[in-house]
Protein backbone atom coordinates (compact mmCIF):
# COMPACT_ATOMS: atom_id res chain seq x y z
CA UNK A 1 74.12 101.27 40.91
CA UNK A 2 72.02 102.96 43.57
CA UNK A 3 71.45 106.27 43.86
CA UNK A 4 72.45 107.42 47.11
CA UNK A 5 70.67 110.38 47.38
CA UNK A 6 67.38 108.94 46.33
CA UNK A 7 67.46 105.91 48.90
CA UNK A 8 67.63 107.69 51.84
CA UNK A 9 65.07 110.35 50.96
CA UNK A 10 62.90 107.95 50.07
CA UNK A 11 63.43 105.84 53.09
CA UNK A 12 63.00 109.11 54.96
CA UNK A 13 59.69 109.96 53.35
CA UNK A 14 58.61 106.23 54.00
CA UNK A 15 59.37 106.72 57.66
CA UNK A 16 57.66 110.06 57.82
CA UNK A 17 54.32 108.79 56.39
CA UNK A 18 54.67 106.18 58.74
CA UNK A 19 55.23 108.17 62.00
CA UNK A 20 51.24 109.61 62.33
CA UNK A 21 50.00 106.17 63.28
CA UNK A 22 52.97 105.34 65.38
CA UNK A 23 52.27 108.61 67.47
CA UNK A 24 48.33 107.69 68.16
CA UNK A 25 49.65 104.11 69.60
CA UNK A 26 48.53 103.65 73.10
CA UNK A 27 51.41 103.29 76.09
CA UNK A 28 50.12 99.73 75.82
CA UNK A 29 50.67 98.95 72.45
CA UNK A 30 54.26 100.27 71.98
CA UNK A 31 55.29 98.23 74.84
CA UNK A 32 53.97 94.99 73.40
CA UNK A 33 55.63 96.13 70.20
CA UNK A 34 58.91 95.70 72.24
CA UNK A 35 58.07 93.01 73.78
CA UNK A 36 57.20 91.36 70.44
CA UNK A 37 61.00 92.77 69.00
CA UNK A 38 62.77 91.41 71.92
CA UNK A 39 61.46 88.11 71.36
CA UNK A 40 61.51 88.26 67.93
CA UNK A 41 65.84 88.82 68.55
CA UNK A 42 66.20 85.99 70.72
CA UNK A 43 63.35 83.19 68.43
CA UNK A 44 65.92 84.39 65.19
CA UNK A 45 68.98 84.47 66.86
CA UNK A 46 70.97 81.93 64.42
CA UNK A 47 69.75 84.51 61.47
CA UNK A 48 71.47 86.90 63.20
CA UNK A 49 74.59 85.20 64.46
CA UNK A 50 74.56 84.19 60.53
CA UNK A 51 74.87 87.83 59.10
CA UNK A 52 77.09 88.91 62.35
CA UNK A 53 79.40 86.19 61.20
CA UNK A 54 79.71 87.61 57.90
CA UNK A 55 80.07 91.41 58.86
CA UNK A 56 82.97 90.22 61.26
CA UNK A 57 84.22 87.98 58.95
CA UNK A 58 84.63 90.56 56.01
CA UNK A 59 85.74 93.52 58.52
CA UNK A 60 88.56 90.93 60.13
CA UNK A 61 91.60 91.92 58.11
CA UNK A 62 90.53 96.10 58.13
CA UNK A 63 89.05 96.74 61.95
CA UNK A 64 90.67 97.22 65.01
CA UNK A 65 90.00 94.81 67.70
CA UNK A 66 88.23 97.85 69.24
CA UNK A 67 85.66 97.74 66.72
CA UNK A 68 85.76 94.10 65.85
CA UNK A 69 84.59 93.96 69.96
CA UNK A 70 81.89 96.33 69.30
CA UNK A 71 80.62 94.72 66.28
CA UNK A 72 80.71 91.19 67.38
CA UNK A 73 77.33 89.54 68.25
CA UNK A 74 77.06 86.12 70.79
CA UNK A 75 73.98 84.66 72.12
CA UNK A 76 74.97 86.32 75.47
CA UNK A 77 74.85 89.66 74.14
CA UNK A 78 71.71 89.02 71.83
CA UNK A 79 69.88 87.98 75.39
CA UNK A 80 71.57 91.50 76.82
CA UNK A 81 69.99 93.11 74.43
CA UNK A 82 66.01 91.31 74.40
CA UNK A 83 66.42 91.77 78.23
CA UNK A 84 67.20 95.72 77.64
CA UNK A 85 64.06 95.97 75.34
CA UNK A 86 62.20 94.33 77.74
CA UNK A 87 62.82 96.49 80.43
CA UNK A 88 62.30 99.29 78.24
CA UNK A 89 58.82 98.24 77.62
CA UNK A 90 58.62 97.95 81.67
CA UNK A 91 59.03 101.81 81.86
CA UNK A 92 56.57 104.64 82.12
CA UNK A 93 55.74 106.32 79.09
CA UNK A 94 56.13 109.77 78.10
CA UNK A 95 53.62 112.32 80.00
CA UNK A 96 52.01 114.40 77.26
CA UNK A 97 51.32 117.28 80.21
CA UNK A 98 54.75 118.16 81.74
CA UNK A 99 53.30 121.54 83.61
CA UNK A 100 49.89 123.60 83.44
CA UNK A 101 49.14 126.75 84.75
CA UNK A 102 46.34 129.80 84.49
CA UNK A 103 47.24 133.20 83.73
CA UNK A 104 45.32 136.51 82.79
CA UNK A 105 41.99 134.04 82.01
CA UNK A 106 43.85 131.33 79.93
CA UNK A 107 44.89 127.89 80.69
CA UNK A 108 48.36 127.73 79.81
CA UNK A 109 49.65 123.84 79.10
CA UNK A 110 53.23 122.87 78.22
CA UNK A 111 53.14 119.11 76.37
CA UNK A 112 55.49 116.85 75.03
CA UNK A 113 55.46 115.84 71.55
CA UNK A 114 57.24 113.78 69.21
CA UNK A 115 59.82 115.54 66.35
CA UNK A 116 58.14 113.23 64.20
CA UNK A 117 61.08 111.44 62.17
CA UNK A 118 64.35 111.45 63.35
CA UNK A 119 67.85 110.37 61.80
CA UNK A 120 70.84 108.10 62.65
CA UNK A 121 74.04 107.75 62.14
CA UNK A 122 76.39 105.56 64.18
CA UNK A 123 79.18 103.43 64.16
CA UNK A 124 79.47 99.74 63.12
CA UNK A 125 78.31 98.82 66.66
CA UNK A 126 75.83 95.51 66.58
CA UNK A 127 73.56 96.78 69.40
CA UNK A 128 73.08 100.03 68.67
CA UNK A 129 70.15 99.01 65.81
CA UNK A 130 68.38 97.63 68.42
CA UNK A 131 69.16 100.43 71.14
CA UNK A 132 68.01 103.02 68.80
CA UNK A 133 64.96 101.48 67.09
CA UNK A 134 63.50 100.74 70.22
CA UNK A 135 64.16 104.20 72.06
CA UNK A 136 62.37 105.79 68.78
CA UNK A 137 59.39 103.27 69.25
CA UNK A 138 58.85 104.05 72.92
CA UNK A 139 59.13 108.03 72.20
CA UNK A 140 56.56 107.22 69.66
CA UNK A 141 59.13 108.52 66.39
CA UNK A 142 59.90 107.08 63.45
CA UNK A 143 63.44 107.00 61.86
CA UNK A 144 65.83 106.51 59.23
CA UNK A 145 68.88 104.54 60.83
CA UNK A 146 72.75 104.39 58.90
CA UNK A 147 75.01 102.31 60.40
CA UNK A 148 78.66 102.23 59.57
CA UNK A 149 78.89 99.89 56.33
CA UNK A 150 81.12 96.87 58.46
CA UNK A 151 77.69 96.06 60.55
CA UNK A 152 75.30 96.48 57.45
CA UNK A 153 74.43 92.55 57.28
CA UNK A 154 73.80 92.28 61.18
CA UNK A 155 71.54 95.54 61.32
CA UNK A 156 69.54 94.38 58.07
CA UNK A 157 68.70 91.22 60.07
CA UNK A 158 67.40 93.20 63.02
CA UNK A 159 65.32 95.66 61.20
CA UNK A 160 63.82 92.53 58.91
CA UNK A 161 63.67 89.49 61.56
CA UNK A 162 62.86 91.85 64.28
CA UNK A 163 61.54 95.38 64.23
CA UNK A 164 59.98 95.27 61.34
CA UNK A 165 57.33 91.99 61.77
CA UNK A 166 56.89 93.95 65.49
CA UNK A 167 55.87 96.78 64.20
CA UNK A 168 53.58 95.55 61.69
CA UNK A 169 52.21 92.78 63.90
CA UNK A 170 51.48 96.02 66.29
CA UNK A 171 49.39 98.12 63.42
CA UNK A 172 52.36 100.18 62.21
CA UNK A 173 53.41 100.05 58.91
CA UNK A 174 57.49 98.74 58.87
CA UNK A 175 58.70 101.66 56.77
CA UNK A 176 58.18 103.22 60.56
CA UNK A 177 61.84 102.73 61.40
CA UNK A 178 63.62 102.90 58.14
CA UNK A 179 66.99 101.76 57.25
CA UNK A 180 69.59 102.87 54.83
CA UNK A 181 70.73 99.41 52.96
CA UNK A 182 73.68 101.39 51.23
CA UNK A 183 77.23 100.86 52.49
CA UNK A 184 78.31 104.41 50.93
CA UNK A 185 80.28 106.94 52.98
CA UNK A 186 78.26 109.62 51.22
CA UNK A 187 75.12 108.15 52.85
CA UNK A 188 75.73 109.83 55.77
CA UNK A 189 75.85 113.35 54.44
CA UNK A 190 71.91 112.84 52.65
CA UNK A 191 71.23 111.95 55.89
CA UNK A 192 71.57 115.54 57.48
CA UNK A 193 70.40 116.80 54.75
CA UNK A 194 66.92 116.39 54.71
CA UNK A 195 65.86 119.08 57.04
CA UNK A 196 62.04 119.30 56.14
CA UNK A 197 61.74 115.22 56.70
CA UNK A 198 64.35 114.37 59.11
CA UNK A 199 64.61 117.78 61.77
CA UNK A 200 66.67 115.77 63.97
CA UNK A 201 69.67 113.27 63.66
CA UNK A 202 71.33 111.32 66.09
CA UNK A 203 75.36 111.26 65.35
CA UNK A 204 77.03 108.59 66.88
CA UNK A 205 80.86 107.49 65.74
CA UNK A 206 84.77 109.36 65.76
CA UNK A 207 84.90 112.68 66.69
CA UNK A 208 86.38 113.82 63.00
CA UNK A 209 83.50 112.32 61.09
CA UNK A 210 81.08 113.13 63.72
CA UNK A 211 82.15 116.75 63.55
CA UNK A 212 82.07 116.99 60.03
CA UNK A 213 78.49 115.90 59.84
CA UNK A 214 77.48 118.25 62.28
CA UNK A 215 78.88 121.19 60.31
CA UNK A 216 76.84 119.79 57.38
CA UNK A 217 73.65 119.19 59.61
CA UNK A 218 73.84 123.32 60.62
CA UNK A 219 74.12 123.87 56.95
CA UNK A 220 71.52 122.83 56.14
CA UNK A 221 69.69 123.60 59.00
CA UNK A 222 69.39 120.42 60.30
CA UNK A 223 69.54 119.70 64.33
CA UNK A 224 71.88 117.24 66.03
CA UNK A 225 72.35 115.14 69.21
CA UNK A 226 76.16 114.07 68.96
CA UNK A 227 78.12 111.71 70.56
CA UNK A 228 81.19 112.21 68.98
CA UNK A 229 84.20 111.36 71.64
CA UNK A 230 84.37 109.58 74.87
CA UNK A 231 87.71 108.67 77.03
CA UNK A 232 86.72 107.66 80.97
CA UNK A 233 88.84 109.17 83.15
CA UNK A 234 90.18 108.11 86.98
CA UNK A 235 91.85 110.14 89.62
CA UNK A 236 93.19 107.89 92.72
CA UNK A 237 93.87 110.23 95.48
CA UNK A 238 96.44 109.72 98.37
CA UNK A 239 93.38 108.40 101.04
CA UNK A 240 92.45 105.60 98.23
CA UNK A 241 91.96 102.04 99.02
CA UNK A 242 94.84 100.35 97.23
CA UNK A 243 92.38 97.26 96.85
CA UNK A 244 89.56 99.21 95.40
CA UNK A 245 91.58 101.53 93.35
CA UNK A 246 93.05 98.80 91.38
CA UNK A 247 89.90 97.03 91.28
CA UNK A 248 88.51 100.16 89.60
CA UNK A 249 90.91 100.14 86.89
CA UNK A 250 90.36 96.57 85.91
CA UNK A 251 86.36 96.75 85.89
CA UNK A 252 86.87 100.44 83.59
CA UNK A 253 88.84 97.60 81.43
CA UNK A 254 86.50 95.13 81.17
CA UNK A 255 85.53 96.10 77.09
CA UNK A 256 87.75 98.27 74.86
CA UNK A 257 85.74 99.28 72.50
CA UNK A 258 83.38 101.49 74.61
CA UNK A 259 83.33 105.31 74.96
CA UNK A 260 83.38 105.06 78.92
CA UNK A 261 86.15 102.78 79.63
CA UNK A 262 89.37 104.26 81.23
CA UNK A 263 91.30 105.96 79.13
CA UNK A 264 93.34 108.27 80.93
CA UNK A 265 94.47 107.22 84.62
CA UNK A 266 95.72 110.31 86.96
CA UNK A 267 97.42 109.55 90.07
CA UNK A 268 98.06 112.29 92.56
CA UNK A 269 101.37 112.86 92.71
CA UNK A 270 102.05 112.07 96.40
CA UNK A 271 102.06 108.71 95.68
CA UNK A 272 103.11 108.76 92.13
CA UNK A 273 106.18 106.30 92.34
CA UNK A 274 104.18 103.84 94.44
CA UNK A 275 101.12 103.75 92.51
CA UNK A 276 102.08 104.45 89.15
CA UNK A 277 103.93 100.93 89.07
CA UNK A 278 101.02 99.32 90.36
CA UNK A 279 98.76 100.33 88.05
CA UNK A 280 101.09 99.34 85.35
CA UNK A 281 101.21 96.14 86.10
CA UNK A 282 97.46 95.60 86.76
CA UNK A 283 96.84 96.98 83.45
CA UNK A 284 99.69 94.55 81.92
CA UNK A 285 98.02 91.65 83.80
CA UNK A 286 94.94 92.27 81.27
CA UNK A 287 97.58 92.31 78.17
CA UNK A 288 96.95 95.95 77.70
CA UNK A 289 99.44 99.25 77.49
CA UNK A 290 100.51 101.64 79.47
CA UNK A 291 101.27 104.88 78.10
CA UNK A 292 103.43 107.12 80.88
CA UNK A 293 104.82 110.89 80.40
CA UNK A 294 105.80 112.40 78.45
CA UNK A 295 103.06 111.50 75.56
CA UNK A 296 103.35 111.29 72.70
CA UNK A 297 99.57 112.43 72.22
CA UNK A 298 97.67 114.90 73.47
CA UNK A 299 97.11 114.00 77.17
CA UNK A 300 93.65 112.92 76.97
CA UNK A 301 94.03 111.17 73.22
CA UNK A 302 91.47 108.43 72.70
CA UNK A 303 93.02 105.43 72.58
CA UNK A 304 89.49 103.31 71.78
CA UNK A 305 89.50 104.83 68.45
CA UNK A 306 93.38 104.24 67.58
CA UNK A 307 93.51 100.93 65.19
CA UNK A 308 96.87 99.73 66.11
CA UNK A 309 97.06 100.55 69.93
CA UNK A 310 93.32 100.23 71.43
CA UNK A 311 94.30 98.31 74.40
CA UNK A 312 96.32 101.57 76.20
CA UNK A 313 95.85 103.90 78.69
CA UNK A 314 97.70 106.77 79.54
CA UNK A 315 99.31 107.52 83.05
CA UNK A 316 100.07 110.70 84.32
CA UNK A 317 100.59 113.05 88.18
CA UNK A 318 98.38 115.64 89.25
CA UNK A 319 98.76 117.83 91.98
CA UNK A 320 95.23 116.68 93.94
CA UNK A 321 91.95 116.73 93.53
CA UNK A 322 91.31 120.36 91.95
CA UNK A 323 94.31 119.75 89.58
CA UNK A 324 92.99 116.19 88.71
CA UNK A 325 89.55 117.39 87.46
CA UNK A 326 90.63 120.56 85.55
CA UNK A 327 93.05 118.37 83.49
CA UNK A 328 89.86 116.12 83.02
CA UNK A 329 88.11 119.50 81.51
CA UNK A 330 91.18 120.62 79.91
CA UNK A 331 92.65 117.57 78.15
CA UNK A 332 89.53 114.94 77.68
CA UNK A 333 86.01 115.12 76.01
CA UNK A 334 84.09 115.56 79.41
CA UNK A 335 82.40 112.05 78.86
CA UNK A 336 83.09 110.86 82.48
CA UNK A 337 85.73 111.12 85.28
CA UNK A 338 86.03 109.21 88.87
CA UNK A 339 87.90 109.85 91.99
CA UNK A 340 89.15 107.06 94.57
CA UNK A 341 89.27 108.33 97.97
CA UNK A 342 88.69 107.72 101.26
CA UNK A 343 88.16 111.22 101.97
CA UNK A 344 84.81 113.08 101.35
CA UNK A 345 86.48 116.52 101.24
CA UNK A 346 89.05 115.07 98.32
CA UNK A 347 85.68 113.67 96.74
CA UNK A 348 83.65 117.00 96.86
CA UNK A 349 86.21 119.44 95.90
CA UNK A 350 86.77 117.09 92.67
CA UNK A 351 83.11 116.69 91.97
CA UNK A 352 82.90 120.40 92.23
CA UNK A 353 85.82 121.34 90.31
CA UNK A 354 84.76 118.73 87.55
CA UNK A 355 82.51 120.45 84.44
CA UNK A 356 81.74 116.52 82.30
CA UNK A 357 78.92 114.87 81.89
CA UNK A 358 79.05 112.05 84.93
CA UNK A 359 81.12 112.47 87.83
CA UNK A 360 81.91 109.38 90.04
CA UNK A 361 83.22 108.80 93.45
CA UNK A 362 84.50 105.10 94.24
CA UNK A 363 82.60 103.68 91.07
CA UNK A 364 83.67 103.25 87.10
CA UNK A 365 83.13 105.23 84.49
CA UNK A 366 81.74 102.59 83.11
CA UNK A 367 78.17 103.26 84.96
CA UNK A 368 77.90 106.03 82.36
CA UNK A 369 75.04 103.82 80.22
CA UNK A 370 71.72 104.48 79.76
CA UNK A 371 70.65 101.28 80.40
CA UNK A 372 72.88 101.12 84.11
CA UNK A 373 70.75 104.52 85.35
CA UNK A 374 67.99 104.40 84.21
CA UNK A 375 67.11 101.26 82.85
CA UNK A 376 66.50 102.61 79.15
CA UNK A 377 68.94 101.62 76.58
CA UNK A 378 70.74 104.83 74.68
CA UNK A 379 70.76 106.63 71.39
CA UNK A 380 73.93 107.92 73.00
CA UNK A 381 75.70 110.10 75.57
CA UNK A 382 75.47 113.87 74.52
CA UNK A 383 78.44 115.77 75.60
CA UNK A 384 77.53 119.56 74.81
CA UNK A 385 77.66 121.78 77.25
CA UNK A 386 74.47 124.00 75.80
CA UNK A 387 70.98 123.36 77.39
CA UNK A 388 69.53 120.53 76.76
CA UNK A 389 69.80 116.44 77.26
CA UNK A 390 73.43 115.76 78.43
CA UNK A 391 74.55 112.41 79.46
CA UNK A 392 72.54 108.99 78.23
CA UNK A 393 69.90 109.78 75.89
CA UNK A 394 66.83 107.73 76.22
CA UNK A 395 63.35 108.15 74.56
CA UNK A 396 62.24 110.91 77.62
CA UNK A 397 64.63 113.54 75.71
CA UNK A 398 63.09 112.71 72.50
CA UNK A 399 60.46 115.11 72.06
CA UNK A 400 59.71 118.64 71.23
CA UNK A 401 57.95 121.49 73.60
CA UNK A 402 54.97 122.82 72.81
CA UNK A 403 52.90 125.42 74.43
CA UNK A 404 48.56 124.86 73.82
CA UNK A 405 46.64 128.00 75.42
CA UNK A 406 43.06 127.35 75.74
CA UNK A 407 40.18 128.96 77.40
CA UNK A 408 39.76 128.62 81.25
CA UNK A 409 35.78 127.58 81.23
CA UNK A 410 35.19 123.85 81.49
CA UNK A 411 33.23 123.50 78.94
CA UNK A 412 35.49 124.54 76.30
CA UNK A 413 38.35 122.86 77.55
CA UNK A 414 40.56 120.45 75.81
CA UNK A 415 39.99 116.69 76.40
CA UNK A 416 42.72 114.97 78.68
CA UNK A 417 45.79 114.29 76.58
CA UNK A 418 47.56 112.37 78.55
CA UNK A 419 46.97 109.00 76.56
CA UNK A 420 48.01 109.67 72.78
């Protein structure tokens, strides 16, 4: 039987020996390290679709068809995600020197640096291995991944057939991105629990386990980046195009078992009895639900992470745009919300009313990816509203702040850092 405890602190302590020669990599060489694991994906593809097959196969009978959509691996999606890495690899890396100043005879430098080893726990999602591995590579950080125990097989085959052989085909020993190989719920507790090895873990998965493990984390002084609850929200406002409107709601459809796809549909009231039908039968065109007042949930209940009733959203008035995007703050997670209007003034005074993370005008909630900005696959969207990386979290918000003072004259100075 294996000890839970002592697998992931050793895979930690693995990763953490490992991380010194990952951070002295050139920009040049982590690139070609992801170019290596994207091609690596697509060359051992049937391996893959092999131990996806099983993982779906054995979660069939016990997963939603939320999750069963998450966790399901094609060729397509395998090519999705080489292309992402890819384009990853395309992107400027990290500048060490973020600002530099002199003051009372000192040169005064603020730098970027890696946390060193950083954790990961997140739902049985197939991509997310990949997303997260290769966002640690390019922020030059090693890390112990745990992913939920219905994806084990698929994520073994990624770390072994892919990012592994890259890394150590790049100079970097394997143990660099580290994976716990134990389905065990209990896992994910050692996880946050190794503050002295892993300062920093990614949580990823339902907001009552995600919670929970962030309570745990701050016990034992652990940090966390959460991603805990999602739920897209869309306002249509009396100047919408009826075309576009109902376009909307079919594109924020187009995958159910994503954190930004509409969950909650308000309709300004005005046109309630018009527009309320509509969208109910647009949404039972795509064999989903429509949930309508009064609820039988809370307002803004999450109906992605409900096993027997995934495919629903819920319908409900607001009094215009102000009242639509304080019942967005009030009732929802604050992942994302969207307004269709024709009217700028209607769009404004909901962007400015709303307090979430993206805010959209005539577009899905569905843009909220890290890969649709900016090019970068995620570790996740971070919801908090504290200081600090909100929205898509890519390998630029990876790092920790530091502060070097050195002397002024040029001959003492430091040489240039910008080139780890």
């Amino acid at each position: 039987m294996v000890d839970v405890r002592a697998h992931v602190e050793e895979t930690a302590g693995r990763a953490v020996s490992a991380a010194g020669r990952l951070r002295r990599l050139s920009d040049a060489a982590l690139d070609e390290v992801l170019r290596d694991v994207a091609g690596r994906l697509e060359r051992c593809a049937d391996a893959l679709l092999e131990a996806n097959a099983a993982d779906m196969a054995a979660g069939h009978a016990a997963l939603s068809a939320a999750v069963l959509d998450r966790l399901r691996l094609d060729r397509s999606r395998i090519d999705q995600i080489a292309d992402q890495i890819r384009s990853l690899a395309g992107l400027p890396g990290v500048e060490a020197i973020i600002g530099c100043s002199e003051i009372d005879g000192v040169r005064v430098e603020v730098r970027r640096i890696p946390v060193g080893a950083i954790g990961a726990n997140y739902e049985a999602r197939a991509n997310v291995t990949a997303d997260i591995a290769s966002q640690l590579i390019k922020s030059r950080n090693a890390g112990v991944l745990r992913t939920g125990g219905a994806a084990l097989r698929t994520a073994i085959a990624m770390i072994d057939l892919a990012v592994g052989p890259a890394l150590q085909a790049g100079g970097v020993s394997p143990d660099a991105i580290g994976l716990v190989r134990s389905p065990a719920h209990e896992a994910a507790s050692e996880l946050v629990a190794l503050p002295r090895l892993l300062p920093l873990v990614i949580l990823r998965g339902s907001g009552e386990t995600t919670a929970r493990l962030g309570r745990e984390a701050a016990a034992h002084g652990v940090r966390t980046l959460a991603h805990a609850e999602g739920g897209g929200v869309m306002y249509v406002h009396p100047s919408a195009d009826r075309k576009l409107a109902l376009d909307l709601v079919e594109q924020s459809l187009d995958r159910l078992g994503v954190c930004n796809r509409l969950n909650l549909l308000l309709i300004d009231a005005e046109i309630w009895d018009e527009w309320s039908q509509l969208a109910v039968d647009r949404i039972a065109s795509l064999q989903l639900a429509s949930s309508l007042p009064p609820h039988e949930h809370p307002l803004g209940y999450e109906w992605a992470l409900d096993r027997k009733r995934a495919g629903t959203v819920t319908l409900s008035p607001v009094d215009g745009p102000k009242d639509a995007a304080e019942t967005a703050n009030r009732e929802t997670s604050g992942l994302a919300a969207a307004i269709v209007a024709r009217d700028p003034s209607a769009a404004q005074e909901f962007i400015e009313h709303y307090q979430g993370t993206g805010a959209f005008w005539n577009h899905t909630t569905r843009l909220l990816d890290g890969y649709r900005l900016f090019h970068a696959p995620e570790t996740g969207i971070n919801i908090d509203r504290v200081p600090g990386p909100r929205g898509p979290v890519t390998y630029r918000d990876l790092h920790l702040r530091q502060i070097v003072v050195t002397p002024t004259t040029t001959t003492e100075r430091l040489p240039d850092q910008s080139d780890p």
